[in-house]
Protein backbone atom coordinates (compact mmCIF):
# COMPACT_ATOMS: atom_id res chain seq x y z
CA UNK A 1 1.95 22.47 -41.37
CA UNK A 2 4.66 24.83 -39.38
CA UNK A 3 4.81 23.64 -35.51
CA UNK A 4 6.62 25.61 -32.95
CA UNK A 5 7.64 23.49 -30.44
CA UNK A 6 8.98 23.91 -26.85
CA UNK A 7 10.33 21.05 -24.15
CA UNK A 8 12.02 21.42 -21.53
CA UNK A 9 14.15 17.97 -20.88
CA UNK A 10 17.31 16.37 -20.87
CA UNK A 11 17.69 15.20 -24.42
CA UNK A 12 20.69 12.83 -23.41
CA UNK A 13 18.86 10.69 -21.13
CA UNK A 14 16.63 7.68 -22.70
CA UNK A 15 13.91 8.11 -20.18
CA UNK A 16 10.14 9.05 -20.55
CA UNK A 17 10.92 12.56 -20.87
CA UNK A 18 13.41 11.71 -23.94
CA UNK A 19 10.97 9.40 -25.44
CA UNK A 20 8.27 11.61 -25.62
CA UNK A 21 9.69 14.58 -26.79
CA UNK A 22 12.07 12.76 -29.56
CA UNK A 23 9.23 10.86 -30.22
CA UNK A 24 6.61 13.56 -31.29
CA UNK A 25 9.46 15.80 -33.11
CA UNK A 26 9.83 12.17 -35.87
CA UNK A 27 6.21 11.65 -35.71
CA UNK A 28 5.28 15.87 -36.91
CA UNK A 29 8.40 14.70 -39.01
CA UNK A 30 6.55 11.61 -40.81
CA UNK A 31 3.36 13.55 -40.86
CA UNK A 32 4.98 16.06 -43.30
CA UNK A 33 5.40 19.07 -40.29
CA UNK A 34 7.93 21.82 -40.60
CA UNK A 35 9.11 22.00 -36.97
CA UNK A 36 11.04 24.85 -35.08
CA UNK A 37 11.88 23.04 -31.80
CA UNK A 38 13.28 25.50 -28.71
CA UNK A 39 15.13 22.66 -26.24
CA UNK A 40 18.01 22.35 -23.99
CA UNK A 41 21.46 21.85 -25.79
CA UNK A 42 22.32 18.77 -25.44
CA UNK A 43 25.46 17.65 -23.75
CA UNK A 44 26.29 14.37 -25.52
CA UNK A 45 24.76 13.79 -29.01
CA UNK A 46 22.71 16.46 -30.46
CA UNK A 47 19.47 14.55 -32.63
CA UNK A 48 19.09 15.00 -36.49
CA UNK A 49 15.37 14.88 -38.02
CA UNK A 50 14.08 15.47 -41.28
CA UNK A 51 12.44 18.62 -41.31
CA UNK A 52 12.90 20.12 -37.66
CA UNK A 53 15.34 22.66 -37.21
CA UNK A 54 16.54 22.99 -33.14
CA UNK A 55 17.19 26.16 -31.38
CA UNK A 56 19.41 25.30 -28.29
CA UNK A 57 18.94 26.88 -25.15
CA UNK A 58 22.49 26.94 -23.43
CA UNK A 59 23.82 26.81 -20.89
CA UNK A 60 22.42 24.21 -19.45
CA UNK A 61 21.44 23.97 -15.93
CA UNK A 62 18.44 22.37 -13.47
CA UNK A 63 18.98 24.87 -11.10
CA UNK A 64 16.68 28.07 -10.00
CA UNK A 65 19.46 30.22 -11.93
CA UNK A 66 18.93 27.51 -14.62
CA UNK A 67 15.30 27.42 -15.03
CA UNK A 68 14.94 31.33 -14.86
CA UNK A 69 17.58 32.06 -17.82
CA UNK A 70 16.42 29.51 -19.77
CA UNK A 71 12.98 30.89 -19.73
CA UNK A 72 13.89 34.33 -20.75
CA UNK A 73 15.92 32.81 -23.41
CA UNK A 74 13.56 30.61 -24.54
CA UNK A 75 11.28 33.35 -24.59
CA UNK A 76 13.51 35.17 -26.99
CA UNK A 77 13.28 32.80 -29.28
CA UNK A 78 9.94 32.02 -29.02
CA UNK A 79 9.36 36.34 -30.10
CA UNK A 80 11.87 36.24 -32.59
CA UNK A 81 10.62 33.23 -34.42
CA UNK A 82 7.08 34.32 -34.46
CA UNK A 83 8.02 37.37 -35.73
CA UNK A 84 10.12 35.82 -38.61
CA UNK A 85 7.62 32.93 -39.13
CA UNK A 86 4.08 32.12 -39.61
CA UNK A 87 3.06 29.14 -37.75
CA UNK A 88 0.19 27.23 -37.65
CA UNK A 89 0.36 25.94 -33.83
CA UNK A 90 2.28 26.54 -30.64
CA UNK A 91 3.13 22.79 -28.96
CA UNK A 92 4.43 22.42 -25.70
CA UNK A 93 5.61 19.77 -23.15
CA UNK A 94 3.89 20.55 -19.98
CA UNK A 95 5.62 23.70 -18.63
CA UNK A 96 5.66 24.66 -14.47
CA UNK A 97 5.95 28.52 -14.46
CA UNK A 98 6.73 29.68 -18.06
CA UNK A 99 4.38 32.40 -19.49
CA UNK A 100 6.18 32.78 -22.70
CA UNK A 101 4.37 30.15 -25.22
CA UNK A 102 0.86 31.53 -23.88
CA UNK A 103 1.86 35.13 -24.94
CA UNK A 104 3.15 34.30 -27.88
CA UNK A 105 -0.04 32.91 -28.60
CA UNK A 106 -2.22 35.71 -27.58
CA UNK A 107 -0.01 38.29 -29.11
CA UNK A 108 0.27 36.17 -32.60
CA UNK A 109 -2.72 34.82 -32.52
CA UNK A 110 -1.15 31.38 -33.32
CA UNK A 111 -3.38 28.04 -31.85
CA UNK A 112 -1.79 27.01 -28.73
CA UNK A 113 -1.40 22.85 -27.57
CA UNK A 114 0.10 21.60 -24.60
CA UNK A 115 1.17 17.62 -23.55
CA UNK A 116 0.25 17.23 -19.77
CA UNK A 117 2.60 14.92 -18.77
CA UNK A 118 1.94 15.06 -15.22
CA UNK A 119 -0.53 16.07 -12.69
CA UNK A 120 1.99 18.82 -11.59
CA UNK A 121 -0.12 20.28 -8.83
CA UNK A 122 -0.32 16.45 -7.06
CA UNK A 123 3.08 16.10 -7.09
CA UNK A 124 4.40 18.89 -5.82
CA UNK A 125 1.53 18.35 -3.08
CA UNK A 126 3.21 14.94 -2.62
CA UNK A 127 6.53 16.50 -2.47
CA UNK A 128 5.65 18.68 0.27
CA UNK A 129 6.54 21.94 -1.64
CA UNK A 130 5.15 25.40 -0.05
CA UNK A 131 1.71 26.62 -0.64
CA UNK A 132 2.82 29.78 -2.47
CA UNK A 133 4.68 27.84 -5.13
CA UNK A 134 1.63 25.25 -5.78
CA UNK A 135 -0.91 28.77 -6.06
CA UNK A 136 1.66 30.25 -8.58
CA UNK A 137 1.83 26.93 -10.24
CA UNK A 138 -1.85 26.75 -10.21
CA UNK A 139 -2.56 30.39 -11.58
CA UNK A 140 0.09 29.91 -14.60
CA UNK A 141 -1.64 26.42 -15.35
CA UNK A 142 -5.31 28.07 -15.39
CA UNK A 143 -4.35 30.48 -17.72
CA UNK A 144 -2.03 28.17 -20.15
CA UNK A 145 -5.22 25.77 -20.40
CA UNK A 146 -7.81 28.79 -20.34
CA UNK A 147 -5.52 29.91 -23.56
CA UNK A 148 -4.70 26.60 -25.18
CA UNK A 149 -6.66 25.29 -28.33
CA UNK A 150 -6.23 21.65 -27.47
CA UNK A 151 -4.48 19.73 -24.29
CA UNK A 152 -3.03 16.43 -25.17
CA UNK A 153 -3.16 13.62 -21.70
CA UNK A 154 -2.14 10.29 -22.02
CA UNK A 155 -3.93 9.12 -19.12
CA UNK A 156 -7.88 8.91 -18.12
CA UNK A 157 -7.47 9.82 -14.20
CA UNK A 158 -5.22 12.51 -15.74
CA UNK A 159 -7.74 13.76 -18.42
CA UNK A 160 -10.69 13.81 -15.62
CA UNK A 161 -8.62 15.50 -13.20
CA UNK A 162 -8.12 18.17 -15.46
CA UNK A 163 -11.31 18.95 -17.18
CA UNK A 164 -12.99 18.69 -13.44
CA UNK A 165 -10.26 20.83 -11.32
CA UNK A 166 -10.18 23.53 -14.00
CA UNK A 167 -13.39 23.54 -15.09
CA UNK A 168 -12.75 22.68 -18.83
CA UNK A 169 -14.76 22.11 -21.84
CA UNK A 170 -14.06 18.42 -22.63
CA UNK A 171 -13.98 18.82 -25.43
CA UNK A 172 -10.73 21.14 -25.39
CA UNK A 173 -8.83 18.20 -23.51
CA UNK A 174 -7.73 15.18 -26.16
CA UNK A 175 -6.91 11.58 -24.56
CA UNK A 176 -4.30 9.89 -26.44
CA UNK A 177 -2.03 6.95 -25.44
CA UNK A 178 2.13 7.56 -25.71
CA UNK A 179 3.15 6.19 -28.23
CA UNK A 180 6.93 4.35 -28.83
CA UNK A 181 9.57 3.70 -31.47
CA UNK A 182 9.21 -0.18 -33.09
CA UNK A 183 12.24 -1.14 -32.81
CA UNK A 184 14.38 -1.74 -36.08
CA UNK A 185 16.45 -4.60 -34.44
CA UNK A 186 14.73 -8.13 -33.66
CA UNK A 187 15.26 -8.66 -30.09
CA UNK A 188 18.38 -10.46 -29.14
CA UNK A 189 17.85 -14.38 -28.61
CA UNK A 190 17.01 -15.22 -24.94
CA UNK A 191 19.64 -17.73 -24.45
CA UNK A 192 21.95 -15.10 -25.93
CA UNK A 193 20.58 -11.93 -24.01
CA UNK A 194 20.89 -13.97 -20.60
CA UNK A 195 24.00 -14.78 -21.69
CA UNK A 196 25.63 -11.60 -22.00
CA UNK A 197 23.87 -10.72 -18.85
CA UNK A 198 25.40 -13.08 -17.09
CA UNK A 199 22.42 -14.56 -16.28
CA UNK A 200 21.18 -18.45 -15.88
CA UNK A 201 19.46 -19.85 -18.66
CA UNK A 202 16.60 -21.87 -16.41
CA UNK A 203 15.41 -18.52 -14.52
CA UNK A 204 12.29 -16.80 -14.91
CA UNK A 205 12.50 -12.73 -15.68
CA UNK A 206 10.30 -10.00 -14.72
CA UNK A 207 11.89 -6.64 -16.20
CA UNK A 208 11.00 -3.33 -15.54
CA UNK A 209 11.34 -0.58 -17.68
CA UNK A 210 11.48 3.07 -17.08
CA UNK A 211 11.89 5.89 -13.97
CA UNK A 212 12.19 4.20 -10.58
CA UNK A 213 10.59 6.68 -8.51
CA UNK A 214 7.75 6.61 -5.93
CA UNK A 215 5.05 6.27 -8.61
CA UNK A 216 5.77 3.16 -9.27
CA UNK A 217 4.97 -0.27 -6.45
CA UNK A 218 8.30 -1.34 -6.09
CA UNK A 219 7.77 -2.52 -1.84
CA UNK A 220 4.99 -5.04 -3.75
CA UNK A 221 6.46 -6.18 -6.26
CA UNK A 222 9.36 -7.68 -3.98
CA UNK A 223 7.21 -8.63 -1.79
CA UNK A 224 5.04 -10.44 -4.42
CA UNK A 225 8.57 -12.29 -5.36
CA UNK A 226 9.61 -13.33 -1.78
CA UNK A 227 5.21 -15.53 -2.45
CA UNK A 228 6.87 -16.73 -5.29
CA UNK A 229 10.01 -18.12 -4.35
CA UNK A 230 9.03 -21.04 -3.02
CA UNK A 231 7.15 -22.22 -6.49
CA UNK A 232 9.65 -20.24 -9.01
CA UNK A 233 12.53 -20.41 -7.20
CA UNK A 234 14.78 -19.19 -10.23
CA UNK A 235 12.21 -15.84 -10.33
CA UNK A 236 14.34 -12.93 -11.27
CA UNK A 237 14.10 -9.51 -11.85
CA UNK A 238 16.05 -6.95 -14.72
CA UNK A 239 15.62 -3.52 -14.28
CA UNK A 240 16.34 -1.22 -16.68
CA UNK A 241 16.47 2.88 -15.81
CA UNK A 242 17.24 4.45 -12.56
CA UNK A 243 15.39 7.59 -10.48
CA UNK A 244 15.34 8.99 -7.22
CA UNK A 245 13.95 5.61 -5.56
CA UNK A 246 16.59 3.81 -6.85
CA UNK A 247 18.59 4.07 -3.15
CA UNK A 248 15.52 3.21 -1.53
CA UNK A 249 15.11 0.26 -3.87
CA UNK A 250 18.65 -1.03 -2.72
CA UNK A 251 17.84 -0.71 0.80
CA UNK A 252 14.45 -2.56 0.36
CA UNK A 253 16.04 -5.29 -1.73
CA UNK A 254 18.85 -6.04 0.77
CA UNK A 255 16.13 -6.06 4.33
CA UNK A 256 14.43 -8.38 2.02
CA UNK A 257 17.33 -10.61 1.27
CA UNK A 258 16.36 -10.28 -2.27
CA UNK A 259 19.42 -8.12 -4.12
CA UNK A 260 21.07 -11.31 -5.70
CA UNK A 261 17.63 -11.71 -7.37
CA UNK A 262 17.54 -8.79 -8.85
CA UNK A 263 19.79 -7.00 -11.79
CA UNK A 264 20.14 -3.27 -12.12
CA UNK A 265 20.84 -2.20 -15.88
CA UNK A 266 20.57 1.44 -15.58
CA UNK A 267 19.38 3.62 -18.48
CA UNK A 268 19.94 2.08 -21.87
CA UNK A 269 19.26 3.98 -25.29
CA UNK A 270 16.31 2.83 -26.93
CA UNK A 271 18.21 1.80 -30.10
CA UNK A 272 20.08 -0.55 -27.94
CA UNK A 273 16.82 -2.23 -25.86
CA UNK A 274 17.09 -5.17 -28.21
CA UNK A 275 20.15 -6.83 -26.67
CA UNK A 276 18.37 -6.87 -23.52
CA UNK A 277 14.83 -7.78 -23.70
CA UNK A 278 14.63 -10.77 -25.35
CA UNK A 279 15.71 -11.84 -21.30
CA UNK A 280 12.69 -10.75 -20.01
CA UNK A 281 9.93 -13.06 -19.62
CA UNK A 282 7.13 -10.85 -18.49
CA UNK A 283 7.07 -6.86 -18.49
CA UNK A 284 5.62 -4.91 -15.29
CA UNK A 285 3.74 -1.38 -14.92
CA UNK A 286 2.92 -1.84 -11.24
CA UNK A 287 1.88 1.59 -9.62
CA UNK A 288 0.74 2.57 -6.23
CA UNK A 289 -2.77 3.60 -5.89
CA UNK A 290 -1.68 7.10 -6.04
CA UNK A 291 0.34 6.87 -9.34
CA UNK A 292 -2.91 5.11 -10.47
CA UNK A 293 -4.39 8.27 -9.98
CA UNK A 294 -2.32 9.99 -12.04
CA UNK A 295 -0.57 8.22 -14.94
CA UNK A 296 -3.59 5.43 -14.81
CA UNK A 297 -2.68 1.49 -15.71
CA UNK A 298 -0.77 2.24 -18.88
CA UNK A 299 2.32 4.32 -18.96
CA UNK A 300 4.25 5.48 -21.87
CA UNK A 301 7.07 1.99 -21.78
CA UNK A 302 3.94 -0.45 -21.99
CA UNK A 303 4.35 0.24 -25.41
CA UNK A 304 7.47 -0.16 -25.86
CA UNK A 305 7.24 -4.10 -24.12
CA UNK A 306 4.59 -4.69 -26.49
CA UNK A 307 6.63 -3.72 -29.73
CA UNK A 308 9.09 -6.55 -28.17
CA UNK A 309 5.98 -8.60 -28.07
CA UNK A 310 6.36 -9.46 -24.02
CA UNK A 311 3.33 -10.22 -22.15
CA UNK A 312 2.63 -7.57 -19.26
CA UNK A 313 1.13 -7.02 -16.10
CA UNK A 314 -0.85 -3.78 -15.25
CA UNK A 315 -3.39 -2.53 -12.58
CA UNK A 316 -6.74 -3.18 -13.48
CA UNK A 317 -7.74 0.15 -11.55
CA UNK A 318 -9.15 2.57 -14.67
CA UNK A 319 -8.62 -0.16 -17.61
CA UNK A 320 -12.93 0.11 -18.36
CA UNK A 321 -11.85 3.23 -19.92
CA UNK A 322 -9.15 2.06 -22.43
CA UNK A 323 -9.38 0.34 -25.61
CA UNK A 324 -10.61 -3.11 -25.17
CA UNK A 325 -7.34 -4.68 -26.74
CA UNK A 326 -5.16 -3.51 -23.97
CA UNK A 327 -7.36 -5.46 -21.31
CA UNK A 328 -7.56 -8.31 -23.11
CA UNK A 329 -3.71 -8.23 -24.05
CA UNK A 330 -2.80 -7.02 -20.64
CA UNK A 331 -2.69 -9.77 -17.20
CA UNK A 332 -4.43 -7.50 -14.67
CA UNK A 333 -4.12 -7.05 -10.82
CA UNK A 334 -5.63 -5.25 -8.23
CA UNK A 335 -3.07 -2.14 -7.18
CA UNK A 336 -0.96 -2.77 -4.36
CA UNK A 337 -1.88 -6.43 -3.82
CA UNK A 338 1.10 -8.29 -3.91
CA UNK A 339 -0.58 -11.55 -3.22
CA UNK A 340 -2.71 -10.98 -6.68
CA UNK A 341 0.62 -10.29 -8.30
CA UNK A 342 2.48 -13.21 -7.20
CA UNK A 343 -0.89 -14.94 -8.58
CA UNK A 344 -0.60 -13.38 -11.60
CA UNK A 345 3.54 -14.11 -12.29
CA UNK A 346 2.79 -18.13 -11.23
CA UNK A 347 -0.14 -18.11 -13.37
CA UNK A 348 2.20 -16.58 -16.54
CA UNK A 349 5.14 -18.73 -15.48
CA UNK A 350 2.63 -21.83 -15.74
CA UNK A 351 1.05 -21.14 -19.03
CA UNK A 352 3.64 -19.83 -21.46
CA UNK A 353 0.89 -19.92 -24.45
CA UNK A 354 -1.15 -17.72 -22.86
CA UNK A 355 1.46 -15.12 -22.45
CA UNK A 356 2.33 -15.80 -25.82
CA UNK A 357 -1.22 -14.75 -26.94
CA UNK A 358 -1.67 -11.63 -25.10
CA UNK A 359 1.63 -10.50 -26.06
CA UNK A 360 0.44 -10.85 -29.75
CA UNK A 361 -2.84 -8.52 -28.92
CA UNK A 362 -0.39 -6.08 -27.45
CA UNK A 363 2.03 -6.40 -30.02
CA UNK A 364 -0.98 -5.88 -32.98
CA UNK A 365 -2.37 -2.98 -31.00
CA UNK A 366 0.67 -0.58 -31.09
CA UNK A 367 1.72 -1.80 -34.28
CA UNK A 368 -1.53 -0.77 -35.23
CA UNK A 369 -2.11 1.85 -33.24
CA UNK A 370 0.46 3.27 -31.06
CA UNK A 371 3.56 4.36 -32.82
CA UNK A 372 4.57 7.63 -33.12
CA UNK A 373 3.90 8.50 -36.43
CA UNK A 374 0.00 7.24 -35.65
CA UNK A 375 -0.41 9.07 -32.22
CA UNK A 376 1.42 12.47 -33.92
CA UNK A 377 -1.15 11.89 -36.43
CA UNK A 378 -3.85 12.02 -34.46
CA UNK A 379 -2.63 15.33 -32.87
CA UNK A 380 -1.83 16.85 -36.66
CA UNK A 381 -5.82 15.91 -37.64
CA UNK A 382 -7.01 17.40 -33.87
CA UNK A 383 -5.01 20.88 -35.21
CA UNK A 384 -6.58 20.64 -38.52
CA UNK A 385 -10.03 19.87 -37.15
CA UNK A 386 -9.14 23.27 -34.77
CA UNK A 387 -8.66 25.28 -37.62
CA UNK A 388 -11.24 24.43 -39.80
């Protein structure tokens, strides 16, 4: 199968964005896909993958400038190589305002796919952005899903949203988990990873994993660890990422006279996760009831604390319509009720079999189901099923 494939992310930073899009390139990779892939150059290491040749869009730049010569550029490419090629699908990361893959489509008559990443329309309605932007927004979207053979959402609310705000056949719109990377190192030793942390061997570790940004319930989840203290007063708390809530998390932290309990990591590469999970006790996807509404209970780096088999605690808002392993593997809480959560971590911190066993479902599940190469699979047989 020959993919065309289009994202539009910063390929040097190990965040969602990075995961997802490196992610799906190996996994068309391992399901024997020739891929052309259009992306941003790269300003740091440029990836190598068996069978994908990349087309770099330079110079790179997130600014309105930016975004409007990349898309002409891209566009370029996106002519040129359907005029050289024949492919047998168009696959794109959710684009704003980019008309280019849709024509290319129409004009080559080549099956168009797009991964909705994000309800774009609620966030920019969140961000306060103009009504003219979100109707020009909303036009391009109606006609990129009116025109696409499949969508691919990795969240229910998401996938409802969708079908019921633009009026879509359901069965155009595909629901399928992110997937993640198992990693190829053990994870590091606890004694050892809290070691090079710097960290006391007697504590107990919630870690969080991914984009701190408003999505996500940070204001509970120190407040559920101020309940805690008194019981687990060694409770402690490793983040790893960063975001545009991450000042906001600092000033929170500090009001609460919490920011000695907590350790800010940054982004790490996924290759190099291992040296610092094995400190983390229990994982957290804690999201606000309107992040719930969006990206639903499990988001993309659940799987990647259940490939370090860590116990986890979600939202229980939406999990009825997710495989049953994931709510019997995950410990669930009501959405911003940090008095449930701080039930929830004493609960774990008293019973470390338990969170032994539901880290083993987890752990099964995405070996099972939830790697790359198995989600990308399940896209290659939806495109096959299209054609047929």
């Amino acid at each position: 199968m020959k993919i065309l494939y289009f994202s539009f992310v910063e390929l040097d930073i190990p965040n969602a964005c990075q995961t997802h899009t490196l992610g799906v390139l190996r996994g068309f990779s391992n399901n024997s896909c020739k891929v052309d892939a259009i992306a941003p150059r790269p300003k740091k290491v440029r990836p190598k993958i068996p069978g994908v040749r990349f087309h770099y869009l330079w110079p790179w730049r997130f600014s309105a400038l930016g975004r409007l010569w990349i898309k002409i550029l891209g566009g370029t490419y996106f002519f040129a190589l359907c005029l050289l090629k024949k492919y047998d699908a168009i696959y794109v990361r959710e684009l704003e305002v980019n008309p280019f893959p849709r024509w290319c489509s129409i004009i080559f008559g080549i099956p168009f796919y797009i991964e909705i990443n994000a309800i774009l329309l609620r966030q920019i309605e969140i961000a306060g952005i103009n009504r003219t932007r979100m109707l020009r927004v909303e036009r391009h979207q109606a006609s990129d899903f009116k025109q696409a053979t499949g969508l691919i959402v990795p969240s229910f609310p998401r996938y409802n949203w969708i079908i019921e705000h633009y009026d879509l056949r359901p069965n155009k719109v595909h629901m399928i988990l992110n997937g993640t990377n198992i990693p190829a190192a053990k994870k590091t030793d606890r004694s050892i990873a809290l070691k090079k942390l710097n960290l006391s061997q007697n504590g107990f570790y919630l870690g969080f994993l991914g984009n701190i940004w408003r999505y996500y319930d940070f204001s509970n989840i120190l407040k559920a660890m101020e309940l805690c203290h008194e019981e687990i007063p060694n409770l402690h708390m490793i983040m790893i990422g960063a975001g545009p809530e991450i000042d906001n998390l600092r000033n929170k932290s500090q009001k609460m006279q919490v920011t000695k309990r907590i350790t800010l990591l940054g982004y790490v590469q996924p290759e190099m996760l291992f040296n610092v999970m094995g400190a983390i006790d229990v994982g957290l996807i804690n999201l606000t009831k309107n992040g719930l509404q969006d990206l639903g209970p499990v988001t993309t780096r659940f799987a990647t604390y259940a490939a370090f088999q860590m116990p986890v605690i979600a939202n229980s808002l939406y999990i009825e319509n997710y495989p049953d392993e994931l709510s019997r593997g995950l410990s669930l809480v009501p959405p911003e009720d940090p008095h449930a959560l701080a039930d929830m971590i004493l609960w774990l911190y008293n019973h470390p079999q338990e969170r032994k066993e539901k880290a083993d479902i987890l752990h099964d599940f995405v070996i099972k189901k939830l790697t790359w190469n198995a989600v990308t699979k399940e896209i290659v047989e939806i495109i096959n099923r299209d054609k047929n």
